[in-house]
N, C-alpha and C. Protein backbone atom coordinates (compact mmCIF):
# COMPACT_ATOMS: atom_id res chain seq x y z
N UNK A 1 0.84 -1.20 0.00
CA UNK A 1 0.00 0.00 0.00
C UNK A 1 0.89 1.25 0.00
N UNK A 2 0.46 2.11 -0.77
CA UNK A 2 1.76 3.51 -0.94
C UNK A 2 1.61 3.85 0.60
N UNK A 3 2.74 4.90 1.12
CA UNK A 3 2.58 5.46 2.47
C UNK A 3 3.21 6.68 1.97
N UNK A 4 2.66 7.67 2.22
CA UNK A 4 2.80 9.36 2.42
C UNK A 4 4.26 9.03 2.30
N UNK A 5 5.27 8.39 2.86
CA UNK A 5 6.82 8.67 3.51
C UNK A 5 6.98 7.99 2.09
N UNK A 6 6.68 7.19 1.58
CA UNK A 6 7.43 6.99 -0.07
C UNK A 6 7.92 8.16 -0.60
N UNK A 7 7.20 9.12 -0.89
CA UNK A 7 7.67 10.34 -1.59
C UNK A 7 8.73 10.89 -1.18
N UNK A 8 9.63 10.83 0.26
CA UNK A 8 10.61 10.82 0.50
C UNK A 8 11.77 9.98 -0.38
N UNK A 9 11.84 9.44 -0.90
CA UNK A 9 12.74 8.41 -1.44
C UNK A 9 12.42 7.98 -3.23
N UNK A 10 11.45 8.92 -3.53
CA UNK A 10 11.15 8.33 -5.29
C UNK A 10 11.92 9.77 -5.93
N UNK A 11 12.32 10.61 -5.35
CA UNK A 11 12.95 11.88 -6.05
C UNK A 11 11.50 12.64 -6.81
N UNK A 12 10.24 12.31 -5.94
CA UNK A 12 8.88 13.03 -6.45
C UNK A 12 9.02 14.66 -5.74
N UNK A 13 7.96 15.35 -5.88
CA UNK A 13 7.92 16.54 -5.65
C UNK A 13 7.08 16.20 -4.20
N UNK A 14 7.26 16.44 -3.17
CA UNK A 14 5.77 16.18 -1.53
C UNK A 14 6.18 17.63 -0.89
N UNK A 15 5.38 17.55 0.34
CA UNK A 15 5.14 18.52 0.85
C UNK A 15 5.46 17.99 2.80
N UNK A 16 6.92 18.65 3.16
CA UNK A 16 7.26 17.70 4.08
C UNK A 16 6.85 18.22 5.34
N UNK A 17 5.79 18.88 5.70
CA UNK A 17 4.77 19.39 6.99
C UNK A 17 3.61 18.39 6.50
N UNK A 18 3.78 17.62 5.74
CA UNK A 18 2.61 16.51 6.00
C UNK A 18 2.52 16.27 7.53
N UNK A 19 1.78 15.57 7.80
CA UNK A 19 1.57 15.48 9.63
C UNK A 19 2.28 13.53 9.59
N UNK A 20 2.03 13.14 8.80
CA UNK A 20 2.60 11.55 8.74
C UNK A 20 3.81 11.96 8.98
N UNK A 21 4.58 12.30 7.86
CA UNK A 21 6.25 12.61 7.45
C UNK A 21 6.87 13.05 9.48
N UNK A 22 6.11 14.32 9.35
CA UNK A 22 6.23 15.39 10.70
C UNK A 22 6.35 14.22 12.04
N UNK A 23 4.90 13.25 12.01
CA UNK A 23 5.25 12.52 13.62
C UNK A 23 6.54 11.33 13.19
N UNK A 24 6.68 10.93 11.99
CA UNK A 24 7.67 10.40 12.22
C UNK A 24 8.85 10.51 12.33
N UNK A 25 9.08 11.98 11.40
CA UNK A 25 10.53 12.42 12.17
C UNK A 25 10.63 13.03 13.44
N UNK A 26 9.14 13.39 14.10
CA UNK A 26 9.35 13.99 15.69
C UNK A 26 9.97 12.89 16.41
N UNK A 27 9.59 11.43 16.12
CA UNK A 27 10.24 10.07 16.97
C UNK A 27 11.91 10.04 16.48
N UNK A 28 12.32 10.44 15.54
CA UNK A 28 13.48 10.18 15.42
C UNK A 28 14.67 11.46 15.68
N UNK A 29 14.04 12.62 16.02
CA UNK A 29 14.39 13.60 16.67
C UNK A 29 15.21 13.57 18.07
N UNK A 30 13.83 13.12 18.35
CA UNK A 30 14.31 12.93 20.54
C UNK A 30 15.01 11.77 20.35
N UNK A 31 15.42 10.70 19.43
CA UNK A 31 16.67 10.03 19.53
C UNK A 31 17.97 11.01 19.40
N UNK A 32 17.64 11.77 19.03
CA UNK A 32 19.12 12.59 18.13
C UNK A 32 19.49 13.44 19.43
N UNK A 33 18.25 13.98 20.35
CA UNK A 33 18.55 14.65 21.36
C UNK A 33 19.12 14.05 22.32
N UNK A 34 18.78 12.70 22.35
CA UNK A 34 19.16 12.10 23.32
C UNK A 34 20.93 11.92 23.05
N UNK A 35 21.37 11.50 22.24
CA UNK A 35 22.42 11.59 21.36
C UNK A 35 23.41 12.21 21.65
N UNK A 36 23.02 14.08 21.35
CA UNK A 36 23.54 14.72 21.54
C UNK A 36 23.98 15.27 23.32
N UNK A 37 23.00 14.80 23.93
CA UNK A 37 23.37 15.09 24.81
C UNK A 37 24.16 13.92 26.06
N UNK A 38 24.62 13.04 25.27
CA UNK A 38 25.24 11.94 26.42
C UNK A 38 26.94 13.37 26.06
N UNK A 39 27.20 12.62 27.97
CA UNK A 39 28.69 12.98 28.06
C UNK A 39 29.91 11.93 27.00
N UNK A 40 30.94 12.79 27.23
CA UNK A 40 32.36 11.82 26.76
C UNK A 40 32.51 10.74 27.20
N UNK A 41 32.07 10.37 28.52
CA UNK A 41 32.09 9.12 29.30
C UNK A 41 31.24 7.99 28.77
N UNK A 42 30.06 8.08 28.05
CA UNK A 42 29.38 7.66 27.70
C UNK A 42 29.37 7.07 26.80
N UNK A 43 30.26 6.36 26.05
CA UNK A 43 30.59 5.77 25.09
C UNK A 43 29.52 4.75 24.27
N UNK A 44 28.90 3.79 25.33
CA UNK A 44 28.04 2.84 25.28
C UNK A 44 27.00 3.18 25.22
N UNK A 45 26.34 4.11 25.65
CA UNK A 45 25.31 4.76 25.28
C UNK A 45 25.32 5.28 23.63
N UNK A 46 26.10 6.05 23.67
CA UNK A 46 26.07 6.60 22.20
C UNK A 46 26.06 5.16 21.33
N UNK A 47 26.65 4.19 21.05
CA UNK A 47 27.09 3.26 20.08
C UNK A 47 25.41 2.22 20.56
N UNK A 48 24.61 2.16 21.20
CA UNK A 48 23.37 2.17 21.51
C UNK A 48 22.46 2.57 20.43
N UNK A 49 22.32 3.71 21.47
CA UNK A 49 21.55 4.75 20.49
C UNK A 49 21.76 4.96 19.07
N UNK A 50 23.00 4.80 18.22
CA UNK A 50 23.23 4.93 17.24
C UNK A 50 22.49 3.61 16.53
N UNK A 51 22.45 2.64 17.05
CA UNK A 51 22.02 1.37 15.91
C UNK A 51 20.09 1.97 16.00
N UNK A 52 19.63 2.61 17.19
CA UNK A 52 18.20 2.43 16.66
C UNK A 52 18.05 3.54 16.09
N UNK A 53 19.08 4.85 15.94
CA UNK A 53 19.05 6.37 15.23
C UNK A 53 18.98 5.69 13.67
N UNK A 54 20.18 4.86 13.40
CA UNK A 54 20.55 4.75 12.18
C UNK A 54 20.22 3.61 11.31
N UNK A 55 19.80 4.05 9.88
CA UNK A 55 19.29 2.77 9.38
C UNK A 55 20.23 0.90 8.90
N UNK A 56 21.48 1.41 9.07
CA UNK A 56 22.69 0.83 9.43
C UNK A 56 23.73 1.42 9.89
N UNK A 57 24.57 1.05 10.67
CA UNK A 57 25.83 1.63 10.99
C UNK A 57 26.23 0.03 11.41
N UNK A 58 27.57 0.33 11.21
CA UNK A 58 28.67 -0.90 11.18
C UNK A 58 29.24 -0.59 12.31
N UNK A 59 30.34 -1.63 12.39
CA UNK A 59 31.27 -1.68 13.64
C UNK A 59 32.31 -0.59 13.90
N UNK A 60 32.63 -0.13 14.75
CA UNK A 60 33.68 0.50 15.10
C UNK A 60 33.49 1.89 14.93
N UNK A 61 32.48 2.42 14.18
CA UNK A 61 31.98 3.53 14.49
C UNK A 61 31.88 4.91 15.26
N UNK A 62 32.44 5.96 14.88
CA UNK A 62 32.44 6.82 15.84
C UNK A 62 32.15 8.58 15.23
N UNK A 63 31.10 8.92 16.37
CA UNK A 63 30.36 10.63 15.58
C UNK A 63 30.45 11.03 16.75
N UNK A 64 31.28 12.06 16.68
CA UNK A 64 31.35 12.78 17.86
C UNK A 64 30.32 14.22 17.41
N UNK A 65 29.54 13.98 18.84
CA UNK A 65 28.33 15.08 19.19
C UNK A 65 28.87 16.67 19.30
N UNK A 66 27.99 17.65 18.43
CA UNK A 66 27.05 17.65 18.45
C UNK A 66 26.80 17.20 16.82
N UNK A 67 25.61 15.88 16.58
CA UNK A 67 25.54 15.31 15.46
C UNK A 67 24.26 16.19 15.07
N UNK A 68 24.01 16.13 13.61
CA UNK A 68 22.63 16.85 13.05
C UNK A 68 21.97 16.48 12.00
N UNK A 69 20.91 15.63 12.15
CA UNK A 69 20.12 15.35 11.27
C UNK A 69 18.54 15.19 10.75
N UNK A 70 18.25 15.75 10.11
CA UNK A 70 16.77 16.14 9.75
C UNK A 70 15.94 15.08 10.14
N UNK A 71 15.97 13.93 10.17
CA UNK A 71 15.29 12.36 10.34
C UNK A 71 16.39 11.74 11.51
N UNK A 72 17.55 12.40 12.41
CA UNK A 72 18.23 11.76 13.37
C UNK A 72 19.04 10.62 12.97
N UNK A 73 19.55 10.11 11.38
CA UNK A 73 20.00 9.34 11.33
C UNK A 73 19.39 8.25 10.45
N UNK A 74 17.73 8.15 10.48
CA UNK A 74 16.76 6.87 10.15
C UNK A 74 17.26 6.50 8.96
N UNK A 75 17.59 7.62 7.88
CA UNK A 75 17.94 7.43 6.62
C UNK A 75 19.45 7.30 6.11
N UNK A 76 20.55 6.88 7.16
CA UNK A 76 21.93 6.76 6.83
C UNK A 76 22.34 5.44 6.75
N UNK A 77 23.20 5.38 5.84
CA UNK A 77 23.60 3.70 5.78
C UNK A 77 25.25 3.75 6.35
N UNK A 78 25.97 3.85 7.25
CA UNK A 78 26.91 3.60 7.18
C UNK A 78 27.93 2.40 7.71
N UNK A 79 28.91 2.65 6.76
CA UNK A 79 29.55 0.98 6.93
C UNK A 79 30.75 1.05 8.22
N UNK A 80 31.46 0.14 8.14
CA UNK A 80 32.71 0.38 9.44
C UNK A 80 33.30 1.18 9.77
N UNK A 81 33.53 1.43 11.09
CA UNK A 81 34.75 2.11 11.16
C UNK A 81 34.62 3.74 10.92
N UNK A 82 33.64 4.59 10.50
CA UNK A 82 32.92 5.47 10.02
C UNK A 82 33.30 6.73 11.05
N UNK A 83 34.05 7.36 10.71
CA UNK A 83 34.42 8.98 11.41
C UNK A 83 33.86 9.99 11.08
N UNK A 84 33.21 10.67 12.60
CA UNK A 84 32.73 12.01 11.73
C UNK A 84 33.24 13.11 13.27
N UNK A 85 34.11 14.10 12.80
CA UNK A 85 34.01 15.40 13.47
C UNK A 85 33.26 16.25 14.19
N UNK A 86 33.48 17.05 14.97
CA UNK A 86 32.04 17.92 14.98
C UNK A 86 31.27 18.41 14.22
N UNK A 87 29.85 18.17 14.45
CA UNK A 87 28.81 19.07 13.20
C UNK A 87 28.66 18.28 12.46
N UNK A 88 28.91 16.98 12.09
CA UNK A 88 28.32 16.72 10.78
C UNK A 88 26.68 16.55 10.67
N UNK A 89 26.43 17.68 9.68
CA UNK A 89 25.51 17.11 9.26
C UNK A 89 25.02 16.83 8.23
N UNK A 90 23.67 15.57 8.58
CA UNK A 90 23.18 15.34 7.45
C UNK A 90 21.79 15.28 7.37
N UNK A 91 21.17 16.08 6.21
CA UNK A 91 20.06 16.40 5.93
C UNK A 91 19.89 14.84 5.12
N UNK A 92 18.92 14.02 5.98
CA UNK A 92 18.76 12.66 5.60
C UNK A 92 17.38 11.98 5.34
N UNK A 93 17.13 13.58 4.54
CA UNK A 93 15.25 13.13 3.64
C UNK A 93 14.97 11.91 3.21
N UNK A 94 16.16 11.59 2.49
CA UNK A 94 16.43 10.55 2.00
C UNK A 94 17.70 9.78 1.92
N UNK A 95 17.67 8.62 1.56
CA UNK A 95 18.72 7.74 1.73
C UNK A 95 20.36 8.47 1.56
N UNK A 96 21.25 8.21 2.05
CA UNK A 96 22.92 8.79 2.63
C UNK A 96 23.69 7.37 2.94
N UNK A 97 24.32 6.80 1.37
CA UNK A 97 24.91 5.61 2.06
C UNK A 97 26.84 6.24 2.19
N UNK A 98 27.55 5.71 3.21
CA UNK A 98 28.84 5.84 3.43
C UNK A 98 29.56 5.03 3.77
N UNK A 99 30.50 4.85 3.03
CA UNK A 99 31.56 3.37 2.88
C UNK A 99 32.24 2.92 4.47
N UNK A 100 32.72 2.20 4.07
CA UNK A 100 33.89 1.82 5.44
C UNK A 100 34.88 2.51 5.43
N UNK A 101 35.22 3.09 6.82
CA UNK A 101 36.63 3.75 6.61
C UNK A 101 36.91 4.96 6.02
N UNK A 102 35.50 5.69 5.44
CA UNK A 102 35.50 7.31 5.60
C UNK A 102 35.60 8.29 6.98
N UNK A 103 35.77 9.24 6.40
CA UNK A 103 36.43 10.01 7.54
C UNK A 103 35.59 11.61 7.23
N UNK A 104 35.39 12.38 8.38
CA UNK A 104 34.49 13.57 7.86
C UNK A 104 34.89 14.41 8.94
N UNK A 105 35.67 15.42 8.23
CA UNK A 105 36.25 16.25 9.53
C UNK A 105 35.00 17.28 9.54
N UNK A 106 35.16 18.23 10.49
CA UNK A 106 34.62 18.90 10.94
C UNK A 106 33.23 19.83 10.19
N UNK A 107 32.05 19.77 10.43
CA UNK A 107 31.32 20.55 9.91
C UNK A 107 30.94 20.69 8.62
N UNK A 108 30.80 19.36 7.86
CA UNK A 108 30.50 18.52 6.60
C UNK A 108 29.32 18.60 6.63
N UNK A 109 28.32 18.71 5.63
CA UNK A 109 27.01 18.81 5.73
C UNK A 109 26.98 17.77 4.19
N UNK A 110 26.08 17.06 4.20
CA UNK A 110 25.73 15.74 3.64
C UNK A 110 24.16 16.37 3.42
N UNK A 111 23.42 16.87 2.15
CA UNK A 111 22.25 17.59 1.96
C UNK A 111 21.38 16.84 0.46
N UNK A 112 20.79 16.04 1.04
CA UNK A 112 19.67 15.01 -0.04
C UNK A 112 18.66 16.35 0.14
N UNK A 113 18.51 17.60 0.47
CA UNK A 113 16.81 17.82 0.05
C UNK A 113 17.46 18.71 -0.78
N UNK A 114 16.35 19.12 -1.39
CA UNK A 114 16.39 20.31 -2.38
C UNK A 114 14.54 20.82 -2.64
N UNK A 115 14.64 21.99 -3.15
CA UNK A 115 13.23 22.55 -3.55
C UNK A 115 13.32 23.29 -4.81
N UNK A 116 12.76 23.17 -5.63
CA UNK A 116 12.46 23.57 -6.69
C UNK A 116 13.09 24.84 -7.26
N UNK A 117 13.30 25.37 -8.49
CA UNK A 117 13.88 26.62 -8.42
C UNK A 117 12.35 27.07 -9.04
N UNK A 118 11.38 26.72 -9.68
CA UNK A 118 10.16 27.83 -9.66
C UNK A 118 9.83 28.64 -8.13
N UNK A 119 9.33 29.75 -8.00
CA UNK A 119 8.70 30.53 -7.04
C UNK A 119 7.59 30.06 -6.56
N UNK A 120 6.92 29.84 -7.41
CA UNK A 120 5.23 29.56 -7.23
C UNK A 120 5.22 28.00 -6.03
N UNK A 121 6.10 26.98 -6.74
CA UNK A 121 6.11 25.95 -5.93
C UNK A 121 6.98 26.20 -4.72
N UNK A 122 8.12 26.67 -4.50
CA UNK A 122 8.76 26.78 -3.34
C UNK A 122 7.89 27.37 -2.15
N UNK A 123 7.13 28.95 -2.88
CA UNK A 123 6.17 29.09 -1.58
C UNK A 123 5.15 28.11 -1.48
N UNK A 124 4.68 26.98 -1.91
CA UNK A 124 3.73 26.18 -1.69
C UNK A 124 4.68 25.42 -0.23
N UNK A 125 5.63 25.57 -0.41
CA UNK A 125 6.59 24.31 0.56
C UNK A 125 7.19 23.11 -0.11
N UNK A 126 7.16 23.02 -1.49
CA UNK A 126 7.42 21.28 -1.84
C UNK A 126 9.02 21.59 -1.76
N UNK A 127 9.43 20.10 -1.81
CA UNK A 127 10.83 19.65 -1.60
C UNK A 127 10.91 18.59 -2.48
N UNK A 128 12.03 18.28 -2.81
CA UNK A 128 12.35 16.76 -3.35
C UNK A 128 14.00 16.53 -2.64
N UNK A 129 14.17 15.11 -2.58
CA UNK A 129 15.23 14.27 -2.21
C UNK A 129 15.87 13.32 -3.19
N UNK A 130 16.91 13.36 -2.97
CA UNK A 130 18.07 12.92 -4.18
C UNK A 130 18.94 12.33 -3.46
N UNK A 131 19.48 11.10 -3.38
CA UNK A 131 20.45 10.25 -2.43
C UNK A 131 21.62 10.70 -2.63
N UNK A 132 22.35 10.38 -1.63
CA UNK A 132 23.91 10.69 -1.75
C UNK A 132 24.57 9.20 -1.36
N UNK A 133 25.28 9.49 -2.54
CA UNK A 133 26.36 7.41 -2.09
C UNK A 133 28.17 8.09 -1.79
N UNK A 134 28.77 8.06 -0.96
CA UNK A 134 30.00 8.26 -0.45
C UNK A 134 30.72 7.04 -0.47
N UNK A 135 31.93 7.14 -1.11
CA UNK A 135 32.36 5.12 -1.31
C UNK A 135 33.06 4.96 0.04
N UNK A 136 34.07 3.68 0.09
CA UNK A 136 34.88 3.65 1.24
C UNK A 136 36.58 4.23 1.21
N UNK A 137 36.84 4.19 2.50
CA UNK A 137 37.82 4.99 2.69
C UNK A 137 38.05 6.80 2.25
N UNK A 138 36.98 7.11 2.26
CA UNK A 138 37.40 8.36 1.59
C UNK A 138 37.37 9.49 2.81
N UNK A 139 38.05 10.72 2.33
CA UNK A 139 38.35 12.07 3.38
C UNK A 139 37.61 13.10 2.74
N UNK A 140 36.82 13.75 3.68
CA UNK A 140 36.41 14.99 3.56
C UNK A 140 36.75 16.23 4.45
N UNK A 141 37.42 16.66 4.22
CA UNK A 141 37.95 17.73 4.74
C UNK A 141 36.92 18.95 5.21
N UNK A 142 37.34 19.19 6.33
CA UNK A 142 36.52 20.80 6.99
C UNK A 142 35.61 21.39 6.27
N UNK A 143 34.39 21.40 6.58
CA UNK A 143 33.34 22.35 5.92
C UNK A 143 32.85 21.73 4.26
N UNK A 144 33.19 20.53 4.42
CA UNK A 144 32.69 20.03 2.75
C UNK A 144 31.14 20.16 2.64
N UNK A 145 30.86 20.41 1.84
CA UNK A 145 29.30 20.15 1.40
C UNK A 145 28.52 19.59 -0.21
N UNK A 146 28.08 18.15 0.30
CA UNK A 146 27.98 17.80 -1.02
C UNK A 146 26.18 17.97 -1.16
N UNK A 147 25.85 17.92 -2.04
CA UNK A 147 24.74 18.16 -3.06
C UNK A 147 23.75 16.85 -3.06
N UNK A 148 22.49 17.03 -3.18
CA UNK A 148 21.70 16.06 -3.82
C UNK A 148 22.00 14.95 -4.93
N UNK A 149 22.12 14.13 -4.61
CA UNK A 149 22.33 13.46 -5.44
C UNK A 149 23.92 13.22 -6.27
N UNK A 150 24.50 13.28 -5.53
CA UNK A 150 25.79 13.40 -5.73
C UNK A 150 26.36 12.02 -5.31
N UNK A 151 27.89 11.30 -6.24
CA UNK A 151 28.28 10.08 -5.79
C UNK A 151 29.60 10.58 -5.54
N UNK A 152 30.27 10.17 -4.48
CA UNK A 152 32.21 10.13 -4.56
C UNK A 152 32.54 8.80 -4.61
N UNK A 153 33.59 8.60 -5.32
CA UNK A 153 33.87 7.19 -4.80
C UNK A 153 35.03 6.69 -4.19
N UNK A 154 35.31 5.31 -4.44
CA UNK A 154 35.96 5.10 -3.19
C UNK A 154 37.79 5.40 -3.37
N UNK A 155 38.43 5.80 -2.07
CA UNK A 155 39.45 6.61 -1.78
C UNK A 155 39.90 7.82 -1.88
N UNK A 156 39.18 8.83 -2.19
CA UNK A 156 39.11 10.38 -2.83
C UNK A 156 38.80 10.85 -1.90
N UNK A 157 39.69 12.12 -1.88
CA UNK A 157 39.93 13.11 -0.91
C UNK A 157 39.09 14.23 -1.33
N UNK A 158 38.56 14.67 -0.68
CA UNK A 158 37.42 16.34 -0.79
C UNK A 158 38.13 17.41 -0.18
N UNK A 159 38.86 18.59 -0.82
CA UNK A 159 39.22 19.13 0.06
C UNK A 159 38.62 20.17 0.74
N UNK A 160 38.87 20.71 2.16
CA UNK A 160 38.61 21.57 2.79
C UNK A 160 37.33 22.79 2.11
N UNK A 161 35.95 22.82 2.33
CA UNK A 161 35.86 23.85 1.93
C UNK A 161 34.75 23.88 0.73
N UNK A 162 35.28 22.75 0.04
CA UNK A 162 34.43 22.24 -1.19
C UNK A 162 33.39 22.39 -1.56
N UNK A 163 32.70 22.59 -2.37
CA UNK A 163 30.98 22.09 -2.72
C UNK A 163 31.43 21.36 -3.51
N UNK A 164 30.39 19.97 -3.14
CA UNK A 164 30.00 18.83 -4.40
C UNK A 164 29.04 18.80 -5.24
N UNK A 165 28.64 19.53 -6.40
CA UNK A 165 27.59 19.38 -7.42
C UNK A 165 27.62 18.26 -7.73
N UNK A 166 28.87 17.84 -8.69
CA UNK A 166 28.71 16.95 -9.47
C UNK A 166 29.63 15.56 -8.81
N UNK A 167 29.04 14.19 -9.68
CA UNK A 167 30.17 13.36 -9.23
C UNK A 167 31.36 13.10 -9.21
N UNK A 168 32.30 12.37 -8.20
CA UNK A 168 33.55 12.66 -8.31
C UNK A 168 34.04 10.87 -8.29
N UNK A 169 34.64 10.76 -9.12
CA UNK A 169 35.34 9.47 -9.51
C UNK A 169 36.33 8.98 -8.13
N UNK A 170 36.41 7.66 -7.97
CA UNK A 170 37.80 7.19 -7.21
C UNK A 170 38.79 7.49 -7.40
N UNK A 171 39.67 7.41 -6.38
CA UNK A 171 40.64 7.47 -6.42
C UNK A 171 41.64 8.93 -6.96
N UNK A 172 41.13 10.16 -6.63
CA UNK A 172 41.27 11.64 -6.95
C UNK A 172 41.61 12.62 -5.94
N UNK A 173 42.15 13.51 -5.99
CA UNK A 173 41.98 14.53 -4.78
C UNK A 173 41.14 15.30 -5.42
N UNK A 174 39.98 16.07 -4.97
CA UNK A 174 38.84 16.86 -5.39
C UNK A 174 39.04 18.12 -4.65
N UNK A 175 38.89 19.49 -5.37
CA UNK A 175 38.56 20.23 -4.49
C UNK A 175 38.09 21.91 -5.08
N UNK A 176 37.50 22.75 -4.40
CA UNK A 176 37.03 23.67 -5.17
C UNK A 176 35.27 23.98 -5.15
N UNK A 177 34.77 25.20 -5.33
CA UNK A 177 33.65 25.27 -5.24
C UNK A 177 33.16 26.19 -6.64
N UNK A 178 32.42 25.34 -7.90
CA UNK A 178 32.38 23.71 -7.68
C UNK A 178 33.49 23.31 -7.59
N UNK A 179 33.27 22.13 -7.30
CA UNK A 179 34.03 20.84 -6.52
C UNK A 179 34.87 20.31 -7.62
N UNK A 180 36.29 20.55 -8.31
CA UNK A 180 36.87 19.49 -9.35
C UNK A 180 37.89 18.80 -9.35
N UNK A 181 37.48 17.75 -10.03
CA UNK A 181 38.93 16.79 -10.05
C UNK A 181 40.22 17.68 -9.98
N UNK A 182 41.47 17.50 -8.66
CA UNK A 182 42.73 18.12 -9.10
C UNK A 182 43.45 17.05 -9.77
N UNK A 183 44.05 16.12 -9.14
CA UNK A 183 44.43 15.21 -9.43
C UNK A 183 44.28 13.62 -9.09
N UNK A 184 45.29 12.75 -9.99
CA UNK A 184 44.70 11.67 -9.19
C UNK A 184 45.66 11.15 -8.33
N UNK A 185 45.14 10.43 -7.17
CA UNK A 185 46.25 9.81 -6.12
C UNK A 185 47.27 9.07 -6.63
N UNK A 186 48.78 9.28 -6.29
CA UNK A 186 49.80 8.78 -7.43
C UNK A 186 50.62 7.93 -6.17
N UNK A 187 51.79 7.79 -6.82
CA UNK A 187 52.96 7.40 -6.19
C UNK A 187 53.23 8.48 -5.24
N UNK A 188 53.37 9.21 -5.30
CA UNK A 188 53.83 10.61 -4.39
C UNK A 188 53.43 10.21 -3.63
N UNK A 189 52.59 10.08 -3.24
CA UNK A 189 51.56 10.26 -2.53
C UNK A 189 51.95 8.75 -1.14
N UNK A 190 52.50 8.17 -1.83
CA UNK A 190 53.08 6.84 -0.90
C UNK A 190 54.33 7.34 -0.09
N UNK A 191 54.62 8.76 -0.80
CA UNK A 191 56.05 8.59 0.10
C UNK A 191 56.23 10.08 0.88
N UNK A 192 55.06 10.99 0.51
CA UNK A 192 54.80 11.89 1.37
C UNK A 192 53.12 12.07 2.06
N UNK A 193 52.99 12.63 3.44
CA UNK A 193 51.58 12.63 3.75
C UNK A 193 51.16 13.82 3.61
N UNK A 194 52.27 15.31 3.46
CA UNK A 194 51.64 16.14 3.57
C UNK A 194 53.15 17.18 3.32
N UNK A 195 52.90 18.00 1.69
CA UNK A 195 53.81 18.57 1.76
C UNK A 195 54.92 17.81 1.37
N UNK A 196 55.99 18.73 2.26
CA UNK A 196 57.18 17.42 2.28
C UNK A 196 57.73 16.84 3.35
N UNK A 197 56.63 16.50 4.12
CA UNK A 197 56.57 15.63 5.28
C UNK A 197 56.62 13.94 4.67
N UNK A 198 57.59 13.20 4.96
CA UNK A 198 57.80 12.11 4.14
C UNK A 198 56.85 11.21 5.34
N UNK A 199 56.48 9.52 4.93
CA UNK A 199 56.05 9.04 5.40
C UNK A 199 57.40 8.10 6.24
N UNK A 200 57.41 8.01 7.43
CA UNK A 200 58.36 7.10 7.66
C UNK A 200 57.34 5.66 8.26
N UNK A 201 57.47 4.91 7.25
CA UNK A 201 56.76 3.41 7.52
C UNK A 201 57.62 2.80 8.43
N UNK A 202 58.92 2.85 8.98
CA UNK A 202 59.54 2.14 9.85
C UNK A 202 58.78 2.73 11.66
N UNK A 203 58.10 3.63 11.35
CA UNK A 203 57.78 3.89 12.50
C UNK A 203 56.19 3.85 12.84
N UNK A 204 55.36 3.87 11.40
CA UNK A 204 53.77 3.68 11.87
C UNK A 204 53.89 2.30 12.80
């Protein structure tokens, strides 16, 4: 049987003060509050709360509070190991899947809604949602913000700052607003981490 909350997830045009949409993200809210407000000590609590916030989350997992999300999480898929900074948020109208072993520094905003660019419909209120797929292992640097419907894939760096319109291939450093391929991850890259800070593997 259709349910009002489909239109969340078909990339249709709805109207998200429906009262269905509304009580069900009010339940997944006061998870998020709850969330946000455990102490540092609290470890077990948070990794708790996170499996009934989130529509998957994997092992080893860690979002340090204060976390932000339109639905609290209901609509995120994420895989192992999964880092996020302060602030991330994610506007999670709709589906937000994220690989194993990404990393999200500080104040990343992850944004599936969007509204129309006519006038006439925006003041009506409609919205639409567009998924976002993030592959594994990848870095997003300070203040990234990717777009509706947008894919990165897996091992690519976002740098600092970014907007993501469009998709960004594996294995790249990305950066820029818009967001573009600089280069792709090379050899260099094995023997320095930053600059000309060399890697010394005798000591990781």
């Amino acid at each position: 049987m259709y349910k009002t909350t489909d239109k969340l997830h078909t990339g249709a045009l709805y109207l998200p003060n429906d009262e269905t949409i509304m009580r069900c993200q009010q339940k997944c809210l006061e998870l998020l509050y709850e969330f946000n407000a455990t102490r540092p000590t609290q470890q077990e609590k948070r990794q708790s709360l996170m499996k009934e916030m989130f529509a998957e989350i994997g092992n080893g997992c860690y979002i340090e509070p204060p976390f932000y999300a339109n639905f609290g999480g209901k609509h995120c898929h994420f895989g192992n190991n999964v880092y996020a900074n302060f602030h991330l948020t994610c506007v999670d109208d709709t589906h937000i899947y994220v690989g194993d072993n990404t990393m999200f520094g500080p104040n990343v905003v992850l944004a599936t809604a969007g509204h129309p660019i006519l006038p006439e419909l925006r003041r009506q209120g409609y919205q639409y949602n567009m998924p976002i797929r993030i592959g594994k292992n990848c870095w997003l640097g300070a203040g990234v913000i990717v777009l509706p419907g947008v894919t990165i894939g897996n091992n690519s760096v976002i740098g600092a700052g970014s907007v993501v319109t469009k998709d960004i291939p594996d294995n790249v450093v990305a950066v820029g607003n818009p967001c573009k391929v600089l280069r792709p991850i090379n050899d260099r890259d094995k023997e320095y981490y930053f600059r000309d800070k060399k890697i010394e593997y005798s000591e990781l």
